[in-house]
PDB file of N, CA and C in Angstrom:
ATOM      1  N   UNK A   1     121.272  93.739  94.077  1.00  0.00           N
ATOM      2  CA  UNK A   1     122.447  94.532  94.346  1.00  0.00           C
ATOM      3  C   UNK A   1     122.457  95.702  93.377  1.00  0.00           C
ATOM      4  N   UNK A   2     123.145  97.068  94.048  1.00  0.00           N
ATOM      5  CA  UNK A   2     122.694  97.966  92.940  1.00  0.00           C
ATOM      6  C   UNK A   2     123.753  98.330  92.018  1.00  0.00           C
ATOM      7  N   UNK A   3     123.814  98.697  91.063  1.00  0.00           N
ATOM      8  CA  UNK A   3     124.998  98.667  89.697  1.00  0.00           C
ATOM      9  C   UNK A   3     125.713  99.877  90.046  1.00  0.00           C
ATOM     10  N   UNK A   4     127.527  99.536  89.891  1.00  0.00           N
ATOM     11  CA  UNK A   4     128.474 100.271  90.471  1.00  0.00           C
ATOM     12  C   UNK A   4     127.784 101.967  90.064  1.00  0.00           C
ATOM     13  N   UNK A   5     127.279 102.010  88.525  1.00  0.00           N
ATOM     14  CA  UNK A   5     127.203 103.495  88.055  1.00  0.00           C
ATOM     15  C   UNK A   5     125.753 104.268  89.190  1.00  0.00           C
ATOM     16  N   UNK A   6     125.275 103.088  89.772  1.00  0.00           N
ATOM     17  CA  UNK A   6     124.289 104.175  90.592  1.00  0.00           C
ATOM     18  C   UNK A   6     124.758 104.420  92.239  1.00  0.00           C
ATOM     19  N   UNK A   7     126.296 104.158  91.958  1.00  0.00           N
ATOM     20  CA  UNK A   7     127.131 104.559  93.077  1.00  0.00           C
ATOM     21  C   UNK A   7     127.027 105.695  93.943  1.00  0.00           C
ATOM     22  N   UNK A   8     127.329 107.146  92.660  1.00  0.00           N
ATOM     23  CA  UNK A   8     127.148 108.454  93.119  1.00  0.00           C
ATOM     24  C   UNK A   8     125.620 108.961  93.502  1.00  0.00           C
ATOM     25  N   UNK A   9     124.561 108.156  92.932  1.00  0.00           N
ATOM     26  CA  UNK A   9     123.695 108.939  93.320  1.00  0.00           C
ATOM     27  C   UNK A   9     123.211 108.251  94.619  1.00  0.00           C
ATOM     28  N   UNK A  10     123.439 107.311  94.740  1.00  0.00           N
ATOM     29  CA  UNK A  10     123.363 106.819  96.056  1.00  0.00           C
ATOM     30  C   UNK A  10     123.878 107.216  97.406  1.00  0.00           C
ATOM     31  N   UNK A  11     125.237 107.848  96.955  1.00  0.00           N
ATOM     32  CA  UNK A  11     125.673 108.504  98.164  1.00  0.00           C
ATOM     33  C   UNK A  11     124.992 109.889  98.267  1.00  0.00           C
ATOM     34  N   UNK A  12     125.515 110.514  96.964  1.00  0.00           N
ATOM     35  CA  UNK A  12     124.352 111.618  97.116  1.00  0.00           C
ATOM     36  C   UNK A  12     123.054 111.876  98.375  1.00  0.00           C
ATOM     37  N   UNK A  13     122.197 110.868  97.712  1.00  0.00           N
ATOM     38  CA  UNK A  13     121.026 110.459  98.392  1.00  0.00           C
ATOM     39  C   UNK A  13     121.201 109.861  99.392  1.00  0.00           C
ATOM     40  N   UNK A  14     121.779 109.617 100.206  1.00  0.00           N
ATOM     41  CA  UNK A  14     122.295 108.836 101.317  1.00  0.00           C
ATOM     42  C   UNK A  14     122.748 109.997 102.143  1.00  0.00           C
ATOM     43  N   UNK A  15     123.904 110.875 101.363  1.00  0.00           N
ATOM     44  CA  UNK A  15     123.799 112.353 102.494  1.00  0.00           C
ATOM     45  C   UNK A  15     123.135 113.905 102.700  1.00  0.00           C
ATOM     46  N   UNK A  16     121.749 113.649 101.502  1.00  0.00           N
ATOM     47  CA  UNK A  16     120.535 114.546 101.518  1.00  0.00           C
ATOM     48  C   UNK A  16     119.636 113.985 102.710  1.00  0.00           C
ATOM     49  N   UNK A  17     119.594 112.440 102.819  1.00  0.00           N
ATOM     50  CA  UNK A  17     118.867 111.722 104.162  1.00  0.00           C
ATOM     51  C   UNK A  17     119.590 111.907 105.743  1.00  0.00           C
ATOM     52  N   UNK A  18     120.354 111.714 105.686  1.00  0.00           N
ATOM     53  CA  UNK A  18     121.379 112.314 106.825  1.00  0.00           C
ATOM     54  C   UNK A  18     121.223 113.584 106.995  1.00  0.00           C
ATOM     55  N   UNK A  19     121.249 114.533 106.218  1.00  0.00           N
ATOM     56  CA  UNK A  19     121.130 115.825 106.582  1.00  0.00           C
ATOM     57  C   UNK A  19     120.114 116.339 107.493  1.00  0.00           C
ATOM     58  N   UNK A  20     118.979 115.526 106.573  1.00  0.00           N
ATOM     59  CA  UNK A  20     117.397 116.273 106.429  1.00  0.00           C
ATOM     60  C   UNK A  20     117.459 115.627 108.150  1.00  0.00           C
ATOM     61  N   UNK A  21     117.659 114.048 108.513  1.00  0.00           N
ATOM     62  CA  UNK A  21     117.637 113.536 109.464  1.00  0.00           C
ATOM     63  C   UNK A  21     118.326 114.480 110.629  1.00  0.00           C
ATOM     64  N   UNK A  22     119.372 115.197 110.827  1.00  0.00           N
ATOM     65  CA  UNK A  22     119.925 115.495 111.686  1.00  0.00           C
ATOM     66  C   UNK A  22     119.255 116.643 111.481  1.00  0.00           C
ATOM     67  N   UNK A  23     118.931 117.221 110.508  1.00  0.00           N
ATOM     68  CA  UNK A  23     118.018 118.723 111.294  1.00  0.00           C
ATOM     69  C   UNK A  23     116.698 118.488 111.794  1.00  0.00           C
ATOM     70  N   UNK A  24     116.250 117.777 111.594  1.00  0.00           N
ATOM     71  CA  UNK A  24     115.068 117.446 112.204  1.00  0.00           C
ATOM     72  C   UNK A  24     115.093 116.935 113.333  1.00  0.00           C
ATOM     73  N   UNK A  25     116.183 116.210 113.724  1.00  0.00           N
ATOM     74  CA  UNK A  25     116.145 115.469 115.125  1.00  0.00           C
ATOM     75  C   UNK A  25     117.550 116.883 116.224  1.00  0.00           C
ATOM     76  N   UNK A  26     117.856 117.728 115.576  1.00  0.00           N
ATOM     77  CA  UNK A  26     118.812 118.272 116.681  1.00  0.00           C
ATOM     78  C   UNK A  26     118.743 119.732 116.334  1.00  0.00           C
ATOM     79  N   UNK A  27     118.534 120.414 115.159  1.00  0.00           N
ATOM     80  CA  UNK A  27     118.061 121.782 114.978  1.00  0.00           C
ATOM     81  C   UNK A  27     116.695 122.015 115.523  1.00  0.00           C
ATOM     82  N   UNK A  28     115.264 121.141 114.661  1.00  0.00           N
ATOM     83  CA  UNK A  28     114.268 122.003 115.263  1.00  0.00           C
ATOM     84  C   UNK A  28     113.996 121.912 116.886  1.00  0.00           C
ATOM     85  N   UNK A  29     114.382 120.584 117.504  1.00  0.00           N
ATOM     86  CA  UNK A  29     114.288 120.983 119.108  1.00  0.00           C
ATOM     87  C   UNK A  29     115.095 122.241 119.630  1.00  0.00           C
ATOM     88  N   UNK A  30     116.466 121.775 118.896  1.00  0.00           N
ATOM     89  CA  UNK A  30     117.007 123.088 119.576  1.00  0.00           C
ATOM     90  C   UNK A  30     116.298 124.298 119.588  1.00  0.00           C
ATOM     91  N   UNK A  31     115.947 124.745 118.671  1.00  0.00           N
ATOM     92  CA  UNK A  31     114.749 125.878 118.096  1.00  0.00           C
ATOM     93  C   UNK A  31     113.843 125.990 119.369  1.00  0.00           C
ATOM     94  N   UNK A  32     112.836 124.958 119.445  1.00  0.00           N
ATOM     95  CA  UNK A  32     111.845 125.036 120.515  1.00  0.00           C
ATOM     96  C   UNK A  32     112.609 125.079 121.800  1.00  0.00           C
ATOM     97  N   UNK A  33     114.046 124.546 122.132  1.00  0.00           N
ATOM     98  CA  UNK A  33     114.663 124.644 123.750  1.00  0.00           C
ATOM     99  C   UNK A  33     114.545 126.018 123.710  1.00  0.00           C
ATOM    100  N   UNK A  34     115.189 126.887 122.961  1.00  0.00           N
ATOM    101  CA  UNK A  34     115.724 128.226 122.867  1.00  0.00           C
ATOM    102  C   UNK A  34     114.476 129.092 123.406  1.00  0.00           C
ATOM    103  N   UNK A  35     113.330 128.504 122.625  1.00  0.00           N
ATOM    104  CA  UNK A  35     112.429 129.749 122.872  1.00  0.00           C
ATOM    105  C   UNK A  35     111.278 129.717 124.065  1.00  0.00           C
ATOM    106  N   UNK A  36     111.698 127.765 124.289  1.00  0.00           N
ATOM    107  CA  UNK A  36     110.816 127.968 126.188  1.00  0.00           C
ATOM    108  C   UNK A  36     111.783 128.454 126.751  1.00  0.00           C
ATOM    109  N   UNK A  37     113.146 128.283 127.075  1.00  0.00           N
ATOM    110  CA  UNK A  37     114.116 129.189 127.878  1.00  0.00           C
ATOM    111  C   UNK A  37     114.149 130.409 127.807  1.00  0.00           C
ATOM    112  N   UNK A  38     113.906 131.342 126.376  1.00  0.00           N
ATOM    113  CA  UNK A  38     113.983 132.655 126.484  1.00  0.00           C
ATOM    114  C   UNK A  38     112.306 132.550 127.282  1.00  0.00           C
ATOM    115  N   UNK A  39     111.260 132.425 126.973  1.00  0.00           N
ATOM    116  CA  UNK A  39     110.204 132.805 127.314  1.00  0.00           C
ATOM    117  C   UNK A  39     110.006 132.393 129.338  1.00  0.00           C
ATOM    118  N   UNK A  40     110.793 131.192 129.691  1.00  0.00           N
ATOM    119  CA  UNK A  40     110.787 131.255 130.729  1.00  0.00           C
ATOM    120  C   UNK A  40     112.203 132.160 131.340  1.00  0.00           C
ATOM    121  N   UNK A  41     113.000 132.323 131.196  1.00  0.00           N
ATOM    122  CA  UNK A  41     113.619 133.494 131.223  1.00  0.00           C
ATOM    123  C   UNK A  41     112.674 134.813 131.564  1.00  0.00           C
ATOM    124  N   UNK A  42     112.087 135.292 130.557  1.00  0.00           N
ATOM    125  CA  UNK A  42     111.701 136.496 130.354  1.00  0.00           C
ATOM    126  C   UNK A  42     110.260 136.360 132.149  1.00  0.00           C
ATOM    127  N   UNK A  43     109.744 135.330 131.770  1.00  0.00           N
ATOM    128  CA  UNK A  43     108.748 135.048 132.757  1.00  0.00           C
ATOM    129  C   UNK A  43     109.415 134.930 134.571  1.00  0.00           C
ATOM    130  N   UNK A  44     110.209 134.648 134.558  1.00  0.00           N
ATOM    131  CA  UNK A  44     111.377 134.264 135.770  1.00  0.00           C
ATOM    132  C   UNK A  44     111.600 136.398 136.289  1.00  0.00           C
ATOM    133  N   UNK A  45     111.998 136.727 135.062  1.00  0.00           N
ATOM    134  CA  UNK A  45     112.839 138.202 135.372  1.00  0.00           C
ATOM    135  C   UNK A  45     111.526 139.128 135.992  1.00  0.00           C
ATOM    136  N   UNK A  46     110.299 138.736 135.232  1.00  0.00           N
ATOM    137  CA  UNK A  46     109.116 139.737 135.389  1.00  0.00           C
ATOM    138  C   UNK A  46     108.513 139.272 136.831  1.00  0.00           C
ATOM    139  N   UNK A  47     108.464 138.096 137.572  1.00  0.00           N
ATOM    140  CA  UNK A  47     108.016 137.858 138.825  1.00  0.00           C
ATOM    141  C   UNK A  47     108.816 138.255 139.418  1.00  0.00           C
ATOM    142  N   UNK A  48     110.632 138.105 139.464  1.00  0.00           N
ATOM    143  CA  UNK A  48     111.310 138.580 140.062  1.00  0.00           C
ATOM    144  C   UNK A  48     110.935 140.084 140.515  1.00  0.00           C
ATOM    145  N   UNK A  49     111.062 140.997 139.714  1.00  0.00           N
ATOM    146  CA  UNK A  49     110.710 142.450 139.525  1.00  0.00           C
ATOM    147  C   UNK A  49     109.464 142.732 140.183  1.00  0.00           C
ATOM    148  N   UNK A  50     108.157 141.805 140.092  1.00  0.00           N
ATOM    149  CA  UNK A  50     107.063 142.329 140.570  1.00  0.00           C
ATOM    150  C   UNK A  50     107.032 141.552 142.237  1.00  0.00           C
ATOM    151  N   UNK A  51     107.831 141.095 142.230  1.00  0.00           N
ATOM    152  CA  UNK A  51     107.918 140.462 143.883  1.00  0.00           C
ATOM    153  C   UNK A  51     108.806 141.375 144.914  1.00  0.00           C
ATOM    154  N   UNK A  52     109.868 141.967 143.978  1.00  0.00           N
ATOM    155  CA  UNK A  52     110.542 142.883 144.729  1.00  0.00           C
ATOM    156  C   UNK A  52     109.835 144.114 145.165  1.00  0.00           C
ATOM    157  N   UNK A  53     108.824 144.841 143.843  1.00  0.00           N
ATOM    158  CA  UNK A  53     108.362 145.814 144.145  1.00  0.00           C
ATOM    159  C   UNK A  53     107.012 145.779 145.187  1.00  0.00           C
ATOM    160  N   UNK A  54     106.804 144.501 145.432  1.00  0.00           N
ATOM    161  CA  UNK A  54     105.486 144.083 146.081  1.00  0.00           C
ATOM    162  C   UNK A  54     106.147 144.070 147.905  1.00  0.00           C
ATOM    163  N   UNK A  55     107.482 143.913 147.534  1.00  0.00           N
ATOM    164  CA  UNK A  55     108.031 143.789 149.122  1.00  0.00           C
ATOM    165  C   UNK A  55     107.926 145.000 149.568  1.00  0.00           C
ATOM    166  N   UNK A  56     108.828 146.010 148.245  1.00  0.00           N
ATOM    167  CA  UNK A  56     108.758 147.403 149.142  1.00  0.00           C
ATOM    168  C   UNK A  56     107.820 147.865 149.017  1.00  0.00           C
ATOM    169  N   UNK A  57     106.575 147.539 148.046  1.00  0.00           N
ATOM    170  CA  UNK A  57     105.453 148.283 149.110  1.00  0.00           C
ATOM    171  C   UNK A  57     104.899 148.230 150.146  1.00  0.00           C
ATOM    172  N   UNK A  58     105.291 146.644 150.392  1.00  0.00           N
ATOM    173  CA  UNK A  58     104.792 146.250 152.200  1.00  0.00           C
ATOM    174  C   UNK A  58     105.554 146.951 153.434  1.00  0.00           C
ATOM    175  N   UNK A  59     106.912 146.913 152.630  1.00  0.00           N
ATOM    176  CA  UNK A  59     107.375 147.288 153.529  1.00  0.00           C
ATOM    177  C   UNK A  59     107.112 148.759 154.073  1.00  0.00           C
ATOM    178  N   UNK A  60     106.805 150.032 152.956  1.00  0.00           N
ATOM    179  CA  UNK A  60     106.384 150.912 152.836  1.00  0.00           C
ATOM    180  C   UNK A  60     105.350 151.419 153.651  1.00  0.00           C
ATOM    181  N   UNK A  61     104.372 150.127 153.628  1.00  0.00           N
ATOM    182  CA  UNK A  61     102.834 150.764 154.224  1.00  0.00           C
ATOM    183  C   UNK A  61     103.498 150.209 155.771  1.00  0.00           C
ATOM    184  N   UNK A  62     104.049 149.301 155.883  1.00  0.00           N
ATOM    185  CA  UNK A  62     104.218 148.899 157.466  1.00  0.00           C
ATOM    186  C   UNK A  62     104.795 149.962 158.105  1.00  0.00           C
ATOM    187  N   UNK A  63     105.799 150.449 157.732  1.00  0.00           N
ATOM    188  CA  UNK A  63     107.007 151.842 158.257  1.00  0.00           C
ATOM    189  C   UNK A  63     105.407 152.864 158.144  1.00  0.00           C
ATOM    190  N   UNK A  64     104.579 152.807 157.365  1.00  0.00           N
ATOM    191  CA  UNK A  64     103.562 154.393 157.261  1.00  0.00           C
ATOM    192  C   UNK A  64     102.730 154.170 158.722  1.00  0.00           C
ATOM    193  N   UNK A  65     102.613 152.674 159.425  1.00  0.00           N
ATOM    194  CA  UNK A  65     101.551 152.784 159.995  1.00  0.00           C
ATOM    195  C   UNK A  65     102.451 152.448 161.499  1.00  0.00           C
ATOM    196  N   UNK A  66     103.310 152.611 161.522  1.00  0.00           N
ATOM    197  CA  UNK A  66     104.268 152.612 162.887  1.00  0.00           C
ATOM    198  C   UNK A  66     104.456 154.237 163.517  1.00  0.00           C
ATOM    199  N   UNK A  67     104.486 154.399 164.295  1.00  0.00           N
ATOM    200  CA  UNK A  67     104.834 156.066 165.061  1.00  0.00           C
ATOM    201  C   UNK A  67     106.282 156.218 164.653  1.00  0.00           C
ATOM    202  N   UNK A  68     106.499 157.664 163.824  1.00  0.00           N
ATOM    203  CA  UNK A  68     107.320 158.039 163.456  1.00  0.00           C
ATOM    204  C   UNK A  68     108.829 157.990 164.568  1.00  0.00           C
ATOM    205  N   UNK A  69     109.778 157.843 163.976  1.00  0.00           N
ATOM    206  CA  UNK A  69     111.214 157.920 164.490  1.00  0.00           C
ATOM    207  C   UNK A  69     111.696 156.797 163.513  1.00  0.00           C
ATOM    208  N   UNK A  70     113.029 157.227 163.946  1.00  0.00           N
ATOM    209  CA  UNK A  70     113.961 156.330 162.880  1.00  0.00           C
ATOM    210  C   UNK A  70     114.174 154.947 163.544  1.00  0.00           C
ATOM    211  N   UNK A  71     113.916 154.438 165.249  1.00  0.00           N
ATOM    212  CA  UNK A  71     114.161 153.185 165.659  1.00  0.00           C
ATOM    213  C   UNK A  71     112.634 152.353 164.866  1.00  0.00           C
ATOM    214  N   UNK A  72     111.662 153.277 164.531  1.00  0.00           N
ATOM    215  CA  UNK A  72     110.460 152.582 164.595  1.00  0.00           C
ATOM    216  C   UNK A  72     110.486 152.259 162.882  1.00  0.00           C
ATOM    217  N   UNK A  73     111.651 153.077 162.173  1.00  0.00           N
ATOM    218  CA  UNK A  73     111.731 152.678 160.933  1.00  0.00           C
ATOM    219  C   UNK A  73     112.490 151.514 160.348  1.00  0.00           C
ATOM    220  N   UNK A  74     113.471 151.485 161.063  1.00  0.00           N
ATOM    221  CA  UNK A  74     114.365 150.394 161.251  1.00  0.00           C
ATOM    222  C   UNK A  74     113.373 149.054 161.778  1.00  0.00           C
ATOM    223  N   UNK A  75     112.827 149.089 162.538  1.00  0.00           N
ATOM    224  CA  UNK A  75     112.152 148.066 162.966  1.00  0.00           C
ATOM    225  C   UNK A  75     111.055 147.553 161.966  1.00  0.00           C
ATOM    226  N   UNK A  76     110.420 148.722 160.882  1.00  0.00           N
ATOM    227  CA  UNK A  76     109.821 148.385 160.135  1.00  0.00           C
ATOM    228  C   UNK A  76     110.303 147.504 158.959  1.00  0.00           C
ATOM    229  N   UNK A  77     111.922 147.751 158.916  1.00  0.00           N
ATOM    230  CA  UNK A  77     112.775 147.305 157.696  1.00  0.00           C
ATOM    231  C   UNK A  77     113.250 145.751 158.170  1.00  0.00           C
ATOM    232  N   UNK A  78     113.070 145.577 159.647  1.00  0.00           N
ATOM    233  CA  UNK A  78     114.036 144.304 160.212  1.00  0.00           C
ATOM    234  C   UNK A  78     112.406 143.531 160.007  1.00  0.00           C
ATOM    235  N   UNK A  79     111.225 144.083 160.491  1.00  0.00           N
ATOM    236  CA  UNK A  79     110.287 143.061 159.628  1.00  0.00           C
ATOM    237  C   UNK A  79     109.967 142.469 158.474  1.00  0.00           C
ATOM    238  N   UNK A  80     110.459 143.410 157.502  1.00  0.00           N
ATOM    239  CA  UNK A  80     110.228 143.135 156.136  1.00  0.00           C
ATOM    240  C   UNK A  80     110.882 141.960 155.898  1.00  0.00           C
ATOM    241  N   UNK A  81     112.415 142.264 156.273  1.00  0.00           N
ATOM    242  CA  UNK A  81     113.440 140.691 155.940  1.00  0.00           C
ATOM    243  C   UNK A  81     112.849 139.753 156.649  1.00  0.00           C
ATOM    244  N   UNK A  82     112.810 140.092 157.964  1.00  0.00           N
ATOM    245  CA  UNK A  82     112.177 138.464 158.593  1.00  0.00           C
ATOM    246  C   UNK A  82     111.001 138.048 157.545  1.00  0.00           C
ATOM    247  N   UNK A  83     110.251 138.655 157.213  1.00  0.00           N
ATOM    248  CA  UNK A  83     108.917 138.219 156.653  1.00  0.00           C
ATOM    249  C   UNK A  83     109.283 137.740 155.140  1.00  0.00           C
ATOM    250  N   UNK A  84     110.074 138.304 154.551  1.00  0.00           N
ATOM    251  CA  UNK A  84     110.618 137.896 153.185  1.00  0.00           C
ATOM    252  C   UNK A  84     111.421 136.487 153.243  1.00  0.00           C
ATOM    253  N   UNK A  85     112.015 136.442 154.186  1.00  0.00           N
ATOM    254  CA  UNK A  85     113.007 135.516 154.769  1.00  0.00           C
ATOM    255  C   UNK A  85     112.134 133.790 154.955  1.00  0.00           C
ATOM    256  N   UNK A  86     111.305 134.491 155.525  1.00  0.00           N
ATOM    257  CA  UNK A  86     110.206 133.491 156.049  1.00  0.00           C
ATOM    258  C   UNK A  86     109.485 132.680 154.655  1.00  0.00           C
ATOM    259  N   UNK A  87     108.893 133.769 153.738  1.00  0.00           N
ATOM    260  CA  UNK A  87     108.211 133.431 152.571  1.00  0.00           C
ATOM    261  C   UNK A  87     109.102 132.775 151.786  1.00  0.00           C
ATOM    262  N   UNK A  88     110.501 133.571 151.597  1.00  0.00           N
ATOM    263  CA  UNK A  88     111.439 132.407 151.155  1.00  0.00           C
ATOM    264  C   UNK A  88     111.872 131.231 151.587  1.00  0.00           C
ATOM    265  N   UNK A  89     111.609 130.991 152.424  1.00  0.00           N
ATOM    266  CA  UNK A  89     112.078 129.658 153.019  1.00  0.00           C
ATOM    267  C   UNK A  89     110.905 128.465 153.252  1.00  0.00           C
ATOM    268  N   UNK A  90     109.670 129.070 153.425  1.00  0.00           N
ATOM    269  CA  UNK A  90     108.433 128.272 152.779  1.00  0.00           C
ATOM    270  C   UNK A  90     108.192 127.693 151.368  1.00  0.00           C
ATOM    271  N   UNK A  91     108.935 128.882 150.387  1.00  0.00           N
ATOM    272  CA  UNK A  91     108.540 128.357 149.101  1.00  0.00           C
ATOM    273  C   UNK A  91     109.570 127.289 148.915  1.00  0.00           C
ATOM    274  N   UNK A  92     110.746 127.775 149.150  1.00  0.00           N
ATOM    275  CA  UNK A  92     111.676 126.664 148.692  1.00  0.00           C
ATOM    276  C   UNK A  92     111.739 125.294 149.395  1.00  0.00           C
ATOM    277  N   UNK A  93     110.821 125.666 150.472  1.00  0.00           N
ATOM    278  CA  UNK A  93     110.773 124.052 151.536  1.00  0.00           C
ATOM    279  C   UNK A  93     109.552 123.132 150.659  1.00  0.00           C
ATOM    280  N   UNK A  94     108.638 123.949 150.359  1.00  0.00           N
ATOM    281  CA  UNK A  94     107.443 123.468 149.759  1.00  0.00           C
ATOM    282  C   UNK A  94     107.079 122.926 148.253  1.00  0.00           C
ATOM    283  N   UNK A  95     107.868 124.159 147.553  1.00  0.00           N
ATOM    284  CA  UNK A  95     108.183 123.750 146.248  1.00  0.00           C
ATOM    285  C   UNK A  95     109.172 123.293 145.212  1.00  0.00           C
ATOM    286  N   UNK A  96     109.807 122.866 146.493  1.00  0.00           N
ATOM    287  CA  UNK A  96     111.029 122.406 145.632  1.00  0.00           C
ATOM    288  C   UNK A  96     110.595 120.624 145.462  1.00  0.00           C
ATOM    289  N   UNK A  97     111.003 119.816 144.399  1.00  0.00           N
ATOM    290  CA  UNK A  97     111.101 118.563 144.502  1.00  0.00           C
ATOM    291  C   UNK A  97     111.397 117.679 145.742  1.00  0.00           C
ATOM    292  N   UNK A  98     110.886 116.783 145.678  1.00  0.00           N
ATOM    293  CA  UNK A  98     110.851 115.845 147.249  1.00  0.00           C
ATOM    294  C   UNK A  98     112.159 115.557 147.283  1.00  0.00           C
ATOM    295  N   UNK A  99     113.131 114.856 146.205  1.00  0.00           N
ATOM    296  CA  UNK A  99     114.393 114.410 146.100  1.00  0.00           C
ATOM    297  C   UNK A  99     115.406 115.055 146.703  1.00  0.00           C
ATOM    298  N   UNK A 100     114.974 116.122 146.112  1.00  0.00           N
ATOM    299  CA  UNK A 100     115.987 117.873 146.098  1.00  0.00           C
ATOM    300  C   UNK A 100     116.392 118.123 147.050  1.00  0.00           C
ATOM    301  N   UNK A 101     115.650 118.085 148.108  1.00  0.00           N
ATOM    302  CA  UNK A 101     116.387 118.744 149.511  1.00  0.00           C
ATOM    303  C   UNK A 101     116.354 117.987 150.640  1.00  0.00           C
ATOM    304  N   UNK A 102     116.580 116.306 150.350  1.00  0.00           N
ATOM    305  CA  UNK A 102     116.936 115.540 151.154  1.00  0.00           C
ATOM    306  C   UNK A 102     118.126 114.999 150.950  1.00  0.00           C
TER     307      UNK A 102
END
């Protein structure tokens, strides 16, 4: 049993172990959550951006290779959505979890 006078350093030492314990088990993960979320974040925003600009260039060259007028431009624009529409609805049928969308 330990003697009343090594009371204080015991607690002491008892809440330097607690400390050290809780930063290690709830600061440094937090640390690592933060920086796969920013990095998938940042990765999420940049496909976003290069998928959009990849549409309107399709859509772009499709309207270039149709005979000019504005019904034939419009028609070029009502393909694009169907076709975007389409790709979206493949990925999310395909890659989403089996659970997920039953």
């Amino acid at each position: 049993m330990a003697d009343i006078g090594d009371l204080p350093r015991l607690v002491v030492e008892s809440y330097d172990l607690t400390k050290a314990y809780l930063v290690q088990e709830t600061v440094e993960p937090a640390k690592r959550l933060g920086r796969f979320a920013g990095v998938s974040l940042g990765a999420a925003l940049l496909w976003s951006v290069g998928l959009v600009l990849l549409a309107v260039a399709g859509v772009r060259t499709l309207i270039r290779f149709l005979p000019a007028g504005p019904y034939y431009e419009a028609l070029g624009y009502l393909a694009g959505v169907v076709v975007l529409g389409v790709v979206g609805y493949l990925l999310v049928r395909f890659l989403a979890p089996r659970g997920a969308t039953e």
